[in-house]
C-alpha atoms as a PDB file:
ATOM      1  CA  UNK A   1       0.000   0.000   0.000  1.00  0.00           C
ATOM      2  CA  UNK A   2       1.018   3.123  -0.773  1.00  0.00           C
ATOM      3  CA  UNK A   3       0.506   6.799   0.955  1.00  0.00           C
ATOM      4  CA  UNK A   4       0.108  10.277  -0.591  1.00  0.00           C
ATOM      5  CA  UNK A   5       0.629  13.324   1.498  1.00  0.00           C
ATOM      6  CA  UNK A   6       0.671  16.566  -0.165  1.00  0.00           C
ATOM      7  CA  UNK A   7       1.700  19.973   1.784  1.00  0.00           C
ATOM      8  CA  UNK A   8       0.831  23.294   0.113  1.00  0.00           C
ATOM      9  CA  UNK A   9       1.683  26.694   1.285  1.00  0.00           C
ATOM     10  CA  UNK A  10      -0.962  28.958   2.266  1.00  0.00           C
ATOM     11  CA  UNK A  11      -3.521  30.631  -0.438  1.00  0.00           C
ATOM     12  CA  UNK A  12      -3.868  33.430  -0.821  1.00  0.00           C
ATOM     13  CA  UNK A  13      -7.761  33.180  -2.293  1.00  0.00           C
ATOM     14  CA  UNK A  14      -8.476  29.641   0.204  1.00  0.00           C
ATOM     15  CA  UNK A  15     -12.130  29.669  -1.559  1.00  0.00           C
ATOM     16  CA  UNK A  16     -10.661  29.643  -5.046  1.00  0.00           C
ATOM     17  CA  UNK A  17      -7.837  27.060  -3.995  1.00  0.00           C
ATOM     18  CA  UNK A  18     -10.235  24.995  -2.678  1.00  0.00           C
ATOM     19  CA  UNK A  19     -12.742  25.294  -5.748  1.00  0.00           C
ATOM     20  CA  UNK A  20     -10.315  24.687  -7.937  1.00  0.00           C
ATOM     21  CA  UNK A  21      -8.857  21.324  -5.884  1.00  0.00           C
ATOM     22  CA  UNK A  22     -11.771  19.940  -5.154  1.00  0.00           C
ATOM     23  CA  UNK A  23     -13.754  20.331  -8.860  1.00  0.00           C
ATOM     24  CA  UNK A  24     -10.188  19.644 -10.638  1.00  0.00           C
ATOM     25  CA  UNK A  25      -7.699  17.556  -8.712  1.00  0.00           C
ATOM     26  CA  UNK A  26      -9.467  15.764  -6.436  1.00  0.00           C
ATOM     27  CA  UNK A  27     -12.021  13.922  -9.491  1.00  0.00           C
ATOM     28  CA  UNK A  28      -8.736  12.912 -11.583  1.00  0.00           C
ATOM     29  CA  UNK A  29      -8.286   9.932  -7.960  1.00  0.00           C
ATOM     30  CA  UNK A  30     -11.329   8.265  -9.475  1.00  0.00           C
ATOM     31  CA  UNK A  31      -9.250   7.518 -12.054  1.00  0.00           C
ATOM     32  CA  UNK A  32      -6.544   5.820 -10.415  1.00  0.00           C
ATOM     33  CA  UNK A  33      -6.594   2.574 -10.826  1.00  0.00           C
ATOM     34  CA  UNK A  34      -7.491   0.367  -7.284  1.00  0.00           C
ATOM     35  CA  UNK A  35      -7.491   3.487  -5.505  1.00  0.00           C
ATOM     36  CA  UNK A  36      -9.568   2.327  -2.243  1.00  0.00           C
ATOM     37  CA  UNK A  37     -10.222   5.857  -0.703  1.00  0.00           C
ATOM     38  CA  UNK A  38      -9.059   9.651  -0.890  1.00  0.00           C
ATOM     39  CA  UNK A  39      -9.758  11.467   2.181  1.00  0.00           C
ATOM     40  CA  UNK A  40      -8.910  15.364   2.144  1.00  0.00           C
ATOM     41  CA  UNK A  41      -8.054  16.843   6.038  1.00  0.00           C
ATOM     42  CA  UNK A  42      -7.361  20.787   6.255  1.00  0.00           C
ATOM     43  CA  UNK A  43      -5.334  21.759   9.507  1.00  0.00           C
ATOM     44  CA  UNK A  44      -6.105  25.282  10.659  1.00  0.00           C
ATOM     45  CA  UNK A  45      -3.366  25.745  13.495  1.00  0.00           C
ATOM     46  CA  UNK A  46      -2.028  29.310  14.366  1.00  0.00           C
ATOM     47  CA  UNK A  47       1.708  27.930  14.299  1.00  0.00           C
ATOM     48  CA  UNK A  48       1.321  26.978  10.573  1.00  0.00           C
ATOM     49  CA  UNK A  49      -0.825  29.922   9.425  1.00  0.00           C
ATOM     50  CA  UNK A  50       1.208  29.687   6.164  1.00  0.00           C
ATOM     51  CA  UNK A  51       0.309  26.407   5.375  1.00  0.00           C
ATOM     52  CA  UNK A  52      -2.596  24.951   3.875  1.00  0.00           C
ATOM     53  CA  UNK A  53      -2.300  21.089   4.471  1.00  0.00           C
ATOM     54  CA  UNK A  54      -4.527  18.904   2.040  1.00  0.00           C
ATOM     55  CA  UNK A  55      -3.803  15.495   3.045  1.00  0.00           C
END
């Protein structure tokens, strides 16, 4: 089994990041072949306010 974790730096627009990842990105993992699941988890923690985790 294999793991993706992808880190992005902070947005500046996070409504037109997240628009853009979930209606673009995120439907190309139905494609992947015996993909069992793709879960998306966004961290808002004041020590990383720069980063905008998508995991």
């Amino acid at each position: 089994m294999a793991k993706l974790i992808a880190l992005y730096k902070h947005p500046e627009d996070k409504a037109a990041f997240d628009e853009h990842y979930f209606n673009v990105h995120a439907p190309i993992t139905e494609k992947i072949p015996g993909l069992k699941e793709m879960k998306v988890t966004k961290l808002q923690v004041r020590q990383w306010e720069k980063i905008h985790l998508t995991i």
